[in-house]
PDB file of N, CA and C in Angstrom:
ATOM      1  N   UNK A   1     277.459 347.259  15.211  1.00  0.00           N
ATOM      2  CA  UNK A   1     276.100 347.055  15.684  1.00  0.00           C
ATOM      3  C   UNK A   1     275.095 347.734  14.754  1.00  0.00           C
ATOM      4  N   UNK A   2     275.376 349.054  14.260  1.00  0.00           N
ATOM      5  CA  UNK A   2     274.944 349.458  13.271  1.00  0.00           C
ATOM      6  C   UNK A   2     274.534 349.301  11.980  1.00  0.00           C
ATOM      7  N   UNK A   3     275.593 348.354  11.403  1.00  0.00           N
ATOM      8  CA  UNK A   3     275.088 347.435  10.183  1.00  0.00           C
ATOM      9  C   UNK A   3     274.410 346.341  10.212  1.00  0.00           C
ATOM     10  N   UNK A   4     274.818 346.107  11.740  1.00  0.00           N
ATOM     11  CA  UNK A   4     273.352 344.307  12.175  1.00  0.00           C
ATOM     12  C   UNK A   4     272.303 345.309  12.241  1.00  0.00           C
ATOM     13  N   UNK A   5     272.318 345.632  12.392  1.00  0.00           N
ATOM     14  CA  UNK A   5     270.529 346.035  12.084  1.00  0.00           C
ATOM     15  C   UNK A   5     269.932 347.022  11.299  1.00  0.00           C
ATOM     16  N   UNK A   6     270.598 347.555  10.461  1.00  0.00           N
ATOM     17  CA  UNK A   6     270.576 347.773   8.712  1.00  0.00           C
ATOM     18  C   UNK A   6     270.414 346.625   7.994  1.00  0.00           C
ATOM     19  N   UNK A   7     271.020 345.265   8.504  1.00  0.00           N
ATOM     20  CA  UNK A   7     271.194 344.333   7.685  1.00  0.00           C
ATOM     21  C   UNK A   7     269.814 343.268   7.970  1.00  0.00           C
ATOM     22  N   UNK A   8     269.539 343.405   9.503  1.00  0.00           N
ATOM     23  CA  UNK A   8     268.152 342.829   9.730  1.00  0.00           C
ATOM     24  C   UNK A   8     266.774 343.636   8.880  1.00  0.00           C
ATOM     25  N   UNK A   9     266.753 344.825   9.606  1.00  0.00           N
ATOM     26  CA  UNK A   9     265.983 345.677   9.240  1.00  0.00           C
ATOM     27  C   UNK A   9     266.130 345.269   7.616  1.00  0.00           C
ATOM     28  N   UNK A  10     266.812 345.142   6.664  1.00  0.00           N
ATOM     29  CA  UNK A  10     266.521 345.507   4.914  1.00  0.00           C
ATOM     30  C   UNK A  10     265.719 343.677   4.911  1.00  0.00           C
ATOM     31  N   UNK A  11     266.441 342.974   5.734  1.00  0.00           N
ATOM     32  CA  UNK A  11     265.903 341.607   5.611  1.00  0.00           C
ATOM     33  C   UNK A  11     264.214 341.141   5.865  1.00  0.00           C
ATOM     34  N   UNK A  12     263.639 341.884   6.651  1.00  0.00           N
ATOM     35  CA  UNK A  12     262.733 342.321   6.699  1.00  0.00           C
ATOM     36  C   UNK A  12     261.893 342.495   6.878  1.00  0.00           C
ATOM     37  N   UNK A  13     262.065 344.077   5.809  1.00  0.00           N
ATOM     38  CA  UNK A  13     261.224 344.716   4.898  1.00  0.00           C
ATOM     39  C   UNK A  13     261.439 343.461   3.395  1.00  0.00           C
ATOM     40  N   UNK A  14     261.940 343.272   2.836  1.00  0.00           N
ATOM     41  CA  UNK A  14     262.212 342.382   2.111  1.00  0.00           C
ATOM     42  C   UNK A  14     261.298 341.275   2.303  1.00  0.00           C
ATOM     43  N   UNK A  15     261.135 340.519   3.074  1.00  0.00           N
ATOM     44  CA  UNK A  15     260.395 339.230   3.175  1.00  0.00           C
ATOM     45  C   UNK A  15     259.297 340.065   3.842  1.00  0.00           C
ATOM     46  N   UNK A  16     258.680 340.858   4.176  1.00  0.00           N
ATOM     47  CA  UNK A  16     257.213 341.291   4.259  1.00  0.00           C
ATOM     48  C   UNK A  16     257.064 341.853   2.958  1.00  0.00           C
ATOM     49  N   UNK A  17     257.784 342.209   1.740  1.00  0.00           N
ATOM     50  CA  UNK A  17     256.819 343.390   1.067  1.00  0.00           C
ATOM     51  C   UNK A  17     256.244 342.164  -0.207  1.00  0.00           C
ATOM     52  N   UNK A  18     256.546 341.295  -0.316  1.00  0.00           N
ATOM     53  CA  UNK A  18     255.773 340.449  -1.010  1.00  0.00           C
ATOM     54  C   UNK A  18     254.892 339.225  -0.248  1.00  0.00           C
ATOM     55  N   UNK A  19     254.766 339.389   0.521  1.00  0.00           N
ATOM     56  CA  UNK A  19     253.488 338.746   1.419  1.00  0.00           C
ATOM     57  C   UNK A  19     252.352 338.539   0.727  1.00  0.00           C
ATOM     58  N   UNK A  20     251.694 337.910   1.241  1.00  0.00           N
ATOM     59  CA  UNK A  20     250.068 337.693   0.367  1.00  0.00           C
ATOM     60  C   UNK A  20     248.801 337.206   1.416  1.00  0.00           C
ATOM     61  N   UNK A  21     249.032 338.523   2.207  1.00  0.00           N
ATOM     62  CA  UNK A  21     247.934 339.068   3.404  1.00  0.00           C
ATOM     63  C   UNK A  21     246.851 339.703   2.599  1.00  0.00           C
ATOM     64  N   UNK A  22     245.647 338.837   2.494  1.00  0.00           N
ATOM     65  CA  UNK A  22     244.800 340.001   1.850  1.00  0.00           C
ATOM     66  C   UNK A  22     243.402 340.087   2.483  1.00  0.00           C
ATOM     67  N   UNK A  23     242.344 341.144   2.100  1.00  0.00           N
ATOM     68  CA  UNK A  23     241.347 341.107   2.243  1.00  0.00           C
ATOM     69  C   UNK A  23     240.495 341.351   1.428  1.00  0.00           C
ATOM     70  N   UNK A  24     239.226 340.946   1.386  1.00  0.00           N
ATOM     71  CA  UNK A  24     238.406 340.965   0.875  1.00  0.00           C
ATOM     72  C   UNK A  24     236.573 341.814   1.301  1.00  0.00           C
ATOM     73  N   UNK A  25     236.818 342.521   0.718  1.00  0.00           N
ATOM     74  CA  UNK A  25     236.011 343.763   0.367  1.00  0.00           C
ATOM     75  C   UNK A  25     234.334 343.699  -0.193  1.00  0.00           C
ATOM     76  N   UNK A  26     233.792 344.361   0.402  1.00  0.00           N
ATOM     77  CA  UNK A  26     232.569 344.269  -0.107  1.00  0.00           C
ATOM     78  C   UNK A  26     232.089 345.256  -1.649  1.00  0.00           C
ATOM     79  N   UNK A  27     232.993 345.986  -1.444  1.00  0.00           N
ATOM     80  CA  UNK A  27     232.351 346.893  -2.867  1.00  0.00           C
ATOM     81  C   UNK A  27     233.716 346.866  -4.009  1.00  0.00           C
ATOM     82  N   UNK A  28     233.127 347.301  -4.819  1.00  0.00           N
ATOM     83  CA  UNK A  28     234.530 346.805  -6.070  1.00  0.00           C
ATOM     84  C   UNK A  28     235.477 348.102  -6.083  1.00  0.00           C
ATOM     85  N   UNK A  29     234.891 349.296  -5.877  1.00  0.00           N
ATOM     86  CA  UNK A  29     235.630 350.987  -5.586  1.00  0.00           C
ATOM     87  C   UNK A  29     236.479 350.982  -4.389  1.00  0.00           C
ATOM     88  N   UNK A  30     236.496 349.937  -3.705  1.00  0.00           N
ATOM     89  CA  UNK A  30     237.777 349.228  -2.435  1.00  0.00           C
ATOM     90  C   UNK A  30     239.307 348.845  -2.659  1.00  0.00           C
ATOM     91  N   UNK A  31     238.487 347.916  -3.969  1.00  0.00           N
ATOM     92  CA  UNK A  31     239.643 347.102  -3.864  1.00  0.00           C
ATOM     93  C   UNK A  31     241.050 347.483  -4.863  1.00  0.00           C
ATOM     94  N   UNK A  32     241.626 346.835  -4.407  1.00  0.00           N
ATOM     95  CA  UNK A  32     243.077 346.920  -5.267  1.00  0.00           C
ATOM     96  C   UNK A  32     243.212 345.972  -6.151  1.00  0.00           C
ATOM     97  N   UNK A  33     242.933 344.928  -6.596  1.00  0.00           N
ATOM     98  CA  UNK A  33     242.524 343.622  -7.342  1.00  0.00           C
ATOM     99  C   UNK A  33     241.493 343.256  -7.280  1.00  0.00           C
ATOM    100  N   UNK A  34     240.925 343.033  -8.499  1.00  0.00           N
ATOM    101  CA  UNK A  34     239.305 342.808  -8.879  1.00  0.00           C
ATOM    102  C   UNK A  34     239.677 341.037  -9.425  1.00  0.00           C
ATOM    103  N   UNK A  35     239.421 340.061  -8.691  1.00  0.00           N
ATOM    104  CA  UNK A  35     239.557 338.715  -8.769  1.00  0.00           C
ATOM    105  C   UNK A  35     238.099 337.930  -9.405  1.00  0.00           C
ATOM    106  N   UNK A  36     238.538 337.323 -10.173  1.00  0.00           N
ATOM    107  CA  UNK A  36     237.604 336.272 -10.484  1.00  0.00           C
ATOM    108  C   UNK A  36     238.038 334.656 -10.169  1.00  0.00           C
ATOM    109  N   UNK A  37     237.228 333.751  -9.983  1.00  0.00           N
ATOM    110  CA  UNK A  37     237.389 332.524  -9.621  1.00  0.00           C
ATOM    111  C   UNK A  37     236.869 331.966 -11.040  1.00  0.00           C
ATOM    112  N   UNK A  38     237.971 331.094 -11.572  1.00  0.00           N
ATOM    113  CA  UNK A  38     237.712 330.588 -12.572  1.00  0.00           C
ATOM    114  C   UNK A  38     237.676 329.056 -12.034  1.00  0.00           C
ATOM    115  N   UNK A  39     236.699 327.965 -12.906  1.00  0.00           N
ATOM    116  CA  UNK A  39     236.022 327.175 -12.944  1.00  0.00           C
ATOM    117  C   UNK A  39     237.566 325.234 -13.051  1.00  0.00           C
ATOM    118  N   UNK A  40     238.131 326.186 -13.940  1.00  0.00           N
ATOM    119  CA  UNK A  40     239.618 325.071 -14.206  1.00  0.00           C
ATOM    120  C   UNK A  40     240.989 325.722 -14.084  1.00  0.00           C
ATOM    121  N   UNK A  41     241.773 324.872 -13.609  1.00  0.00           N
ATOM    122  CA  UNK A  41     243.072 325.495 -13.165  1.00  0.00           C
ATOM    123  C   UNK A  41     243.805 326.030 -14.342  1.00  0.00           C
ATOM    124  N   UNK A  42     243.383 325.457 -15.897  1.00  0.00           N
ATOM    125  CA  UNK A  42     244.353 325.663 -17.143  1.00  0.00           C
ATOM    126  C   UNK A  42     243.767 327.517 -17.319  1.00  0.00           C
ATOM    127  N   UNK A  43     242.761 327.781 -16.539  1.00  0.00           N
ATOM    128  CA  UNK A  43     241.916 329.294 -17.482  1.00  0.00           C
ATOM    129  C   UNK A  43     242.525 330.001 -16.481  1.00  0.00           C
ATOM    130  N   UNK A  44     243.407 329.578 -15.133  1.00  0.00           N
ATOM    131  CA  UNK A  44     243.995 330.855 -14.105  1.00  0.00           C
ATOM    132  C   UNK A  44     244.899 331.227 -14.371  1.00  0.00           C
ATOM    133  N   UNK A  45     245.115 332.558 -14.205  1.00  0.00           N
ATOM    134  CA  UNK A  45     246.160 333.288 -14.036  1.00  0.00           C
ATOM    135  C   UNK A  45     247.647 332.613 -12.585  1.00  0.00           C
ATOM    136  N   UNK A  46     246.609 332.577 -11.704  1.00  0.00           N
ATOM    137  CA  UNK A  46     247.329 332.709 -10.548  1.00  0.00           C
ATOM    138  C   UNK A  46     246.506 330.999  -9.626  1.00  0.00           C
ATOM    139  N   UNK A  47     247.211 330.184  -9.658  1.00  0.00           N
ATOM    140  CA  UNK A  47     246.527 329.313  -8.800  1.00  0.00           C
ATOM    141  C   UNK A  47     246.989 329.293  -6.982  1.00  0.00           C
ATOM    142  N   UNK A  48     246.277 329.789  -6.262  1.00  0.00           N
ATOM    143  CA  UNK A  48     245.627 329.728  -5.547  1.00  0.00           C
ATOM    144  C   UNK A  48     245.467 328.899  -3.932  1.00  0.00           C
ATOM    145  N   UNK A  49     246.367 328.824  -2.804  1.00  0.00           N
ATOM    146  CA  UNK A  49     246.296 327.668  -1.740  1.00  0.00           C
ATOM    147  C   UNK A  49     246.034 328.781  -0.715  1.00  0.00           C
ATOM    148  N   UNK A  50     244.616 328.557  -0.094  1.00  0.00           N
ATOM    149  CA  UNK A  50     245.130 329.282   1.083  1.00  0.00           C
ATOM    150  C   UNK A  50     245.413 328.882   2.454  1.00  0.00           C
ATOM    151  N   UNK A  51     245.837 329.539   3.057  1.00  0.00           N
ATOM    152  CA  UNK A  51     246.746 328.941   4.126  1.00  0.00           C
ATOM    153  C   UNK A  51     246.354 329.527   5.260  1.00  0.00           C
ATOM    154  N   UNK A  52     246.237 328.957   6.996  1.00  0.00           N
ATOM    155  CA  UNK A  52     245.607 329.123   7.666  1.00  0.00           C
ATOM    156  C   UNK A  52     246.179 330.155   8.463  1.00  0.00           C
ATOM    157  N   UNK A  53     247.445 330.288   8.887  1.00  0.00           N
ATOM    158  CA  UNK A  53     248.448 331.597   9.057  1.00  0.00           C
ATOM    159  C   UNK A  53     249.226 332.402   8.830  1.00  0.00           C
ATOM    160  N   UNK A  54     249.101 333.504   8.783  1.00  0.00           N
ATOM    161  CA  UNK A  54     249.816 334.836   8.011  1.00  0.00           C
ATOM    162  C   UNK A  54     251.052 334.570   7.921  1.00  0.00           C
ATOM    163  N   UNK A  55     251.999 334.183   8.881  1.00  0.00           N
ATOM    164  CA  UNK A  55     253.253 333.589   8.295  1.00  0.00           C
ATOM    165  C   UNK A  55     253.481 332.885   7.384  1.00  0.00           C
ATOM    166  N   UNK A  56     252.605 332.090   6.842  1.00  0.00           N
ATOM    167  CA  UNK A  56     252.534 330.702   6.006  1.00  0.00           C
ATOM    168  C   UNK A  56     252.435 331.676   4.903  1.00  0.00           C
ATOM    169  N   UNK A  57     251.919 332.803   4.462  1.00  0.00           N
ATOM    170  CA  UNK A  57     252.144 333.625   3.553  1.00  0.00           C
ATOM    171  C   UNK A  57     253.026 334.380   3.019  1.00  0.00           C
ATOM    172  N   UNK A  58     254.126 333.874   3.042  1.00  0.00           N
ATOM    173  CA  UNK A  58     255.329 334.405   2.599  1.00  0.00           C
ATOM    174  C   UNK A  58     255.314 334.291   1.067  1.00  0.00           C
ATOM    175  N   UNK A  59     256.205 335.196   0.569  1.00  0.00           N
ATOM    176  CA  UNK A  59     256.351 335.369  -1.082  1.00  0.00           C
ATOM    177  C   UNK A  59     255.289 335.148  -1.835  1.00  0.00           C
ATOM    178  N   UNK A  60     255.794 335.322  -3.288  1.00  0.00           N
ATOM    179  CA  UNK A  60     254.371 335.863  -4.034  1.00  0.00           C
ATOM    180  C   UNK A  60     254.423 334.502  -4.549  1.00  0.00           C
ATOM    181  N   UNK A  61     253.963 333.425  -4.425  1.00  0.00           N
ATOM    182  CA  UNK A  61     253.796 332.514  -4.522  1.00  0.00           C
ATOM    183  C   UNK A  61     252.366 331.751  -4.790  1.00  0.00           C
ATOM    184  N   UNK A  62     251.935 332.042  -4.693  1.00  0.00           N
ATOM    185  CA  UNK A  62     249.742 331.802  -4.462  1.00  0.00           C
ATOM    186  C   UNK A  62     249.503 331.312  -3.085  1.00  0.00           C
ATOM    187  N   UNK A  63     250.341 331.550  -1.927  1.00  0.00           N
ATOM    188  CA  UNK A  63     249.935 331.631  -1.165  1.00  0.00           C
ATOM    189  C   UNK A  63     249.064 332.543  -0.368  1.00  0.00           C
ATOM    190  N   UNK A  64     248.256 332.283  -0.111  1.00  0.00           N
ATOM    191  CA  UNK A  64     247.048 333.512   0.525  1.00  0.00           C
ATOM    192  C   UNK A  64     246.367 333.265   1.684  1.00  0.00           C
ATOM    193  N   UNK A  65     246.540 334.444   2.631  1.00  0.00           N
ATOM    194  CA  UNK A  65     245.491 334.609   4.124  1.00  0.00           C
ATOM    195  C   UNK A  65     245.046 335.672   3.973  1.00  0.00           C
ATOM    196  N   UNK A  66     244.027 335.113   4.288  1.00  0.00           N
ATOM    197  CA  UNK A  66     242.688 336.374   4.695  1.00  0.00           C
ATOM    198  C   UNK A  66     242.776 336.919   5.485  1.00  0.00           C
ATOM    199  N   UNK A  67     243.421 338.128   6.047  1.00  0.00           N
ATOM    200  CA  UNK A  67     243.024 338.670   7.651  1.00  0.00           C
ATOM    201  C   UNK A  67     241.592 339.037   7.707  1.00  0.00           C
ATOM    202  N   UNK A  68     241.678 339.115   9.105  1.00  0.00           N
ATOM    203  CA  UNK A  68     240.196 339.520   9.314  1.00  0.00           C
ATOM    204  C   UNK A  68     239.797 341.635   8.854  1.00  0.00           C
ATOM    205  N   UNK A  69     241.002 342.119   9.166  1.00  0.00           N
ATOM    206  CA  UNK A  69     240.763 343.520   9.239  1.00  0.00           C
ATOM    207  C   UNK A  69     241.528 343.859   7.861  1.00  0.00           C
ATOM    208  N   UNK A  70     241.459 344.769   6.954  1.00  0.00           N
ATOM    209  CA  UNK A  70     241.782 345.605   6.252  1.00  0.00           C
ATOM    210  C   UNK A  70     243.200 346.026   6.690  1.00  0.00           C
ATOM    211  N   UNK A  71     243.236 346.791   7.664  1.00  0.00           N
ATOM    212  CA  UNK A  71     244.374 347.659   8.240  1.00  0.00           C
ATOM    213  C   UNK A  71     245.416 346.467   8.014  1.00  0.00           C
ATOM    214  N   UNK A  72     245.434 345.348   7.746  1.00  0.00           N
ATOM    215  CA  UNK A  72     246.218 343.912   8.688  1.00  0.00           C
ATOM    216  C   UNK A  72     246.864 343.715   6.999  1.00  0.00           C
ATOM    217  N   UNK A  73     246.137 343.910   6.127  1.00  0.00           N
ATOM    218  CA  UNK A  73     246.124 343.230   4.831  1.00  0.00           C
ATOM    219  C   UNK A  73     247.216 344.473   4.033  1.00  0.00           C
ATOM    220  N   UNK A  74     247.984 343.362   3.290  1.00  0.00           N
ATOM    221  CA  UNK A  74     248.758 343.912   2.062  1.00  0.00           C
ATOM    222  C   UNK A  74     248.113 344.764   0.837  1.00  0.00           C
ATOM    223  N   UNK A  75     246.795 343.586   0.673  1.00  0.00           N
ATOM    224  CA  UNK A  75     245.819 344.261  -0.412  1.00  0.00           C
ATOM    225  C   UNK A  75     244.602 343.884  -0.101  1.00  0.00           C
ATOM    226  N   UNK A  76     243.839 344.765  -0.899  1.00  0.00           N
ATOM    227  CA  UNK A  76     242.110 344.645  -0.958  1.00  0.00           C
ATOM    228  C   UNK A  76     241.604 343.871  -2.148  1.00  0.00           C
ATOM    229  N   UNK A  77     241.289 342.689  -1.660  1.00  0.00           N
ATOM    230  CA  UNK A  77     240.412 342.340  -3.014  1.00  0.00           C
ATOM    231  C   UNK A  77     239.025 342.334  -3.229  1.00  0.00           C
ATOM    232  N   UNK A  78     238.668 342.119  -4.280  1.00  0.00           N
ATOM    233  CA  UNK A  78     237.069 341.727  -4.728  1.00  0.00           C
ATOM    234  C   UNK A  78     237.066 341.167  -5.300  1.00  0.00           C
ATOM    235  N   UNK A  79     236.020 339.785  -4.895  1.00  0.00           N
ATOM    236  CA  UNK A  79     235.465 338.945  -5.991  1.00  0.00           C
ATOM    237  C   UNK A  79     234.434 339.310  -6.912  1.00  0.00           C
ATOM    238  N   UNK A  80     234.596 339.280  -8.921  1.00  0.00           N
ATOM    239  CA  UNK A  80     233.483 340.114  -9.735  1.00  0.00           C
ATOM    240  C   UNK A  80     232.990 338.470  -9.641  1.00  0.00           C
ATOM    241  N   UNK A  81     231.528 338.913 -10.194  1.00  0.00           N
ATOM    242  CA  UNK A  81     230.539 338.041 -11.081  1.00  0.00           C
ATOM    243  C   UNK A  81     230.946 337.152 -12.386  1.00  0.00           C
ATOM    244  N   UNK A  82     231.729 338.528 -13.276  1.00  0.00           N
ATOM    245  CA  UNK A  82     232.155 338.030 -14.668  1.00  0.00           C
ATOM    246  C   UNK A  82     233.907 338.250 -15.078  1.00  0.00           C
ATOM    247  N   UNK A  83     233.934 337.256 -15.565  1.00  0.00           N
ATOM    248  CA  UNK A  83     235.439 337.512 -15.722  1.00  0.00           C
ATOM    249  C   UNK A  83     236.174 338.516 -16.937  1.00  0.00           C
ATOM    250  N   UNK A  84     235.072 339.580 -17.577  1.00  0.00           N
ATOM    251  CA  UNK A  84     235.512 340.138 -18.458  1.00  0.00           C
ATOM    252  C   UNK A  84     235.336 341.323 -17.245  1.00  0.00           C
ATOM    253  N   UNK A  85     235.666 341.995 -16.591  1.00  0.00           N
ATOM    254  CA  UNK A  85     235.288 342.524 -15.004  1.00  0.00           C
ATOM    255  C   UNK A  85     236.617 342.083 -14.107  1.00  0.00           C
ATOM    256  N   UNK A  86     237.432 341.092 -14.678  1.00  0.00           N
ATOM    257  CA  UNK A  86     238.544 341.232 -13.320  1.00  0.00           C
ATOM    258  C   UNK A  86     240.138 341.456 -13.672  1.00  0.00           C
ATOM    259  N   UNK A  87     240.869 341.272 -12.839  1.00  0.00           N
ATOM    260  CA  UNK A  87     241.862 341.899 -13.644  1.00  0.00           C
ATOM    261  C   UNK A  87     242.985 340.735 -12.797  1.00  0.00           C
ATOM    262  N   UNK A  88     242.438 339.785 -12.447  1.00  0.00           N
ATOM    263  CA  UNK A  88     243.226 338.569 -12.217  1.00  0.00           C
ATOM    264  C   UNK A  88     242.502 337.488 -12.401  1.00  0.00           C
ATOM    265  N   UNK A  89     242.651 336.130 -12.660  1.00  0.00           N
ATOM    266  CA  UNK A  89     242.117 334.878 -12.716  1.00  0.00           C
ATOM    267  C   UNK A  89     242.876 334.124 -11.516  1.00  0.00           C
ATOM    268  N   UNK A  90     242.149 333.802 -10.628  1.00  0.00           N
ATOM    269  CA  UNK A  90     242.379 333.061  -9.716  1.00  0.00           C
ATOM    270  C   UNK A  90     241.807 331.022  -9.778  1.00  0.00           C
ATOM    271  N   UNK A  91     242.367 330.092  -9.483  1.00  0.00           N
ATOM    272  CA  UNK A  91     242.020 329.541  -9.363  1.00  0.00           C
ATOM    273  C   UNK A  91     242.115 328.202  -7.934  1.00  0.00           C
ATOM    274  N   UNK A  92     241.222 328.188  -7.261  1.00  0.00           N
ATOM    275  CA  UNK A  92     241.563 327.564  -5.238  1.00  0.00           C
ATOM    276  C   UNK A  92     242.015 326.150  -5.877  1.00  0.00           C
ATOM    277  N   UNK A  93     243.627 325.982  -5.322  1.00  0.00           N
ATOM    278  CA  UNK A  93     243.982 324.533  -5.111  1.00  0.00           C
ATOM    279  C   UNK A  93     243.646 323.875  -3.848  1.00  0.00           C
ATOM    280  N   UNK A  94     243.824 322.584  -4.281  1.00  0.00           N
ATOM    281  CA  UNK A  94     243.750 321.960  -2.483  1.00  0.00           C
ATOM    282  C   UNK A  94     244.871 321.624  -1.778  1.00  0.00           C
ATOM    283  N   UNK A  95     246.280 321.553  -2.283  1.00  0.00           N
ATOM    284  CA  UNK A  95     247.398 321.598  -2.006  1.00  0.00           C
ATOM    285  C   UNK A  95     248.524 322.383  -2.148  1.00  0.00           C
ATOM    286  N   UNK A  96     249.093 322.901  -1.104  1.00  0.00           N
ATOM    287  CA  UNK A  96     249.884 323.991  -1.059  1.00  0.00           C
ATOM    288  C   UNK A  96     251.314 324.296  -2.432  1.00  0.00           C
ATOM    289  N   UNK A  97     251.467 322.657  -2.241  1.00  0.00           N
ATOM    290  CA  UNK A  97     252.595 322.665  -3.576  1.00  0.00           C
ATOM    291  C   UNK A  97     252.082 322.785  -4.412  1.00  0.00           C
ATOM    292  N   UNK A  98     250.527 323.343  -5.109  1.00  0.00           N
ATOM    293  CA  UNK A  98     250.180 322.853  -6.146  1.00  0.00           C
ATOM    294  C   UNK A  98     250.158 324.371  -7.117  1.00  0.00           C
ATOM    295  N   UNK A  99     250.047 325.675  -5.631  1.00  0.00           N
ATOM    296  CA  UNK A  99     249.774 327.143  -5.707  1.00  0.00           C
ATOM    297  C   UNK A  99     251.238 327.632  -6.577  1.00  0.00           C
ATOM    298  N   UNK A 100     250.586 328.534  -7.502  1.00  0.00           N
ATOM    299  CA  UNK A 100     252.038 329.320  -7.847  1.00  0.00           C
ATOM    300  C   UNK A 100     251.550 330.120  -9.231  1.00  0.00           C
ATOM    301  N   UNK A 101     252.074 330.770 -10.182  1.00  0.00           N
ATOM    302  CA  UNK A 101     251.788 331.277 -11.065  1.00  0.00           C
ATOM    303  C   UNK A 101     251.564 330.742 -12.377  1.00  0.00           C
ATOM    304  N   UNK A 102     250.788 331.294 -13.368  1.00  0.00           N
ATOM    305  CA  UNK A 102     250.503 330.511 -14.424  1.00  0.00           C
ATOM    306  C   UNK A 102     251.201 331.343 -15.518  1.00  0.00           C
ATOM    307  N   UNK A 103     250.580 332.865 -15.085  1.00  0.00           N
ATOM    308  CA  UNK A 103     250.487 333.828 -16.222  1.00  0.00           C
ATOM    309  C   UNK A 103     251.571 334.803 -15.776  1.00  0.00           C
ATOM    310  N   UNK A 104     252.907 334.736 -15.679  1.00  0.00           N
ATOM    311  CA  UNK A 104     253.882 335.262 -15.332  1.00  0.00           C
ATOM    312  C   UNK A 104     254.200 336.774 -15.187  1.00  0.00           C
ATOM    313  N   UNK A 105     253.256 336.930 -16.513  1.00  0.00           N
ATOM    314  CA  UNK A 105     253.095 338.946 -16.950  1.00  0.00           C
ATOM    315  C   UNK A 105     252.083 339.203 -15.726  1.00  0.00           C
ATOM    316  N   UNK A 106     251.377 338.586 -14.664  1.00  0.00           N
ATOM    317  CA  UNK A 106     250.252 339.449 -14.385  1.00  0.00           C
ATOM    318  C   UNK A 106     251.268 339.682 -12.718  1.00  0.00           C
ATOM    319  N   UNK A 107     252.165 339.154 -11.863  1.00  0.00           N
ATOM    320  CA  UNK A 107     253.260 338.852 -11.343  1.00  0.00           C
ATOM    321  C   UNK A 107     253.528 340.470 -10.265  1.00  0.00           C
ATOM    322  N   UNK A 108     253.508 341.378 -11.204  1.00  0.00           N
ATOM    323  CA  UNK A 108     253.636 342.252 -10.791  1.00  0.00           C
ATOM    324  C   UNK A 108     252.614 343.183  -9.914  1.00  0.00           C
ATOM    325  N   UNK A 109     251.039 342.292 -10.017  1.00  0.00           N
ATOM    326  CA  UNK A 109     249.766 343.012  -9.680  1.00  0.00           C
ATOM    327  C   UNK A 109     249.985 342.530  -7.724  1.00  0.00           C
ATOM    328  N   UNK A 110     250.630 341.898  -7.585  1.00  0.00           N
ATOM    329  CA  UNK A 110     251.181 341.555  -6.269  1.00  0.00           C
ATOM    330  C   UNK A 110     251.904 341.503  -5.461  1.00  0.00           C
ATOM    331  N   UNK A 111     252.533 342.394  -6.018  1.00  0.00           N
ATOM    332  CA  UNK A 111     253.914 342.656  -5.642  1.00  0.00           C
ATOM    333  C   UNK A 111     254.139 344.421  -4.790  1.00  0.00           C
TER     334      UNK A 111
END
C-alpha cells in the first residue's frame, strides 16, 4: 500500500510540475517571464494556444491558462512594450495543435 502511493504521489508531482498555469502581472519587478507578443509565428520563440481550463494545461507544450489569482499560478508573467525587453517571444495560435515550441534552448524558462 505503501508503494501505491509513492507511486501515485511521484505521478503527480510529475504531471503538475510542468503545467502552464500562469498569471499575468501588472508590474515587470513581479514577474518571472518578461513576454513579448510577436507580430508572426516564424519571429516566436514559443507559439502559444490558450486554453479555457487548467487541466487542459498540461505539459510544457504552449499550452496556457490564465488563473485568475497569482497564488493559483505556476508563474508570473509580463507583457513588455519592446521585444529587446523580453526574455521570451510568444506568439497566440488559434488552434490547439498548432501550440508548441519553436526555439527549443528557451524550454527550460518553463519548466
Amino acid at each position: 500500500m505503501k508503494q501505491l502511493f509513492l507511486v501515485l504521489s511521484f505521478i503527480v508531482v510529475t504531471q503538475t510540475a510542468y503545467s502552464q498555469n500562469l498569471f499575468s502581472v501588472n508590474y515587470q519587478n513581479q514577474a518571472d517571464i518578461k513576454v513579448f507578443v510577436v507580430d508572426y509565428a516564424n519571429q516566436a520563440d514559443l507559439k502559444v494556444f490558450k486554453v479555457n481550463y487548467s487541466n487542459r494545461a498540461q505539459g510544457n507544450k504552449g499550452l496556457w491558462f490564465f488563473s485568475d489569482y497569482s497564488n493559483q499560478a505556476d508563474a508570473k508573467v509580463f507583457f513588455v512594450d519592446y521585444v529587446n525587453q523580453a526574455d521570451l517571444k510568444i506568439f497566440f495560435v488559434d488552434y490547439q495543435n498548432q501550440g508548441g515550441w519553436v526555439n527549443k534552448t528557451k524550454i527550460y524558462m518553463l519548466e
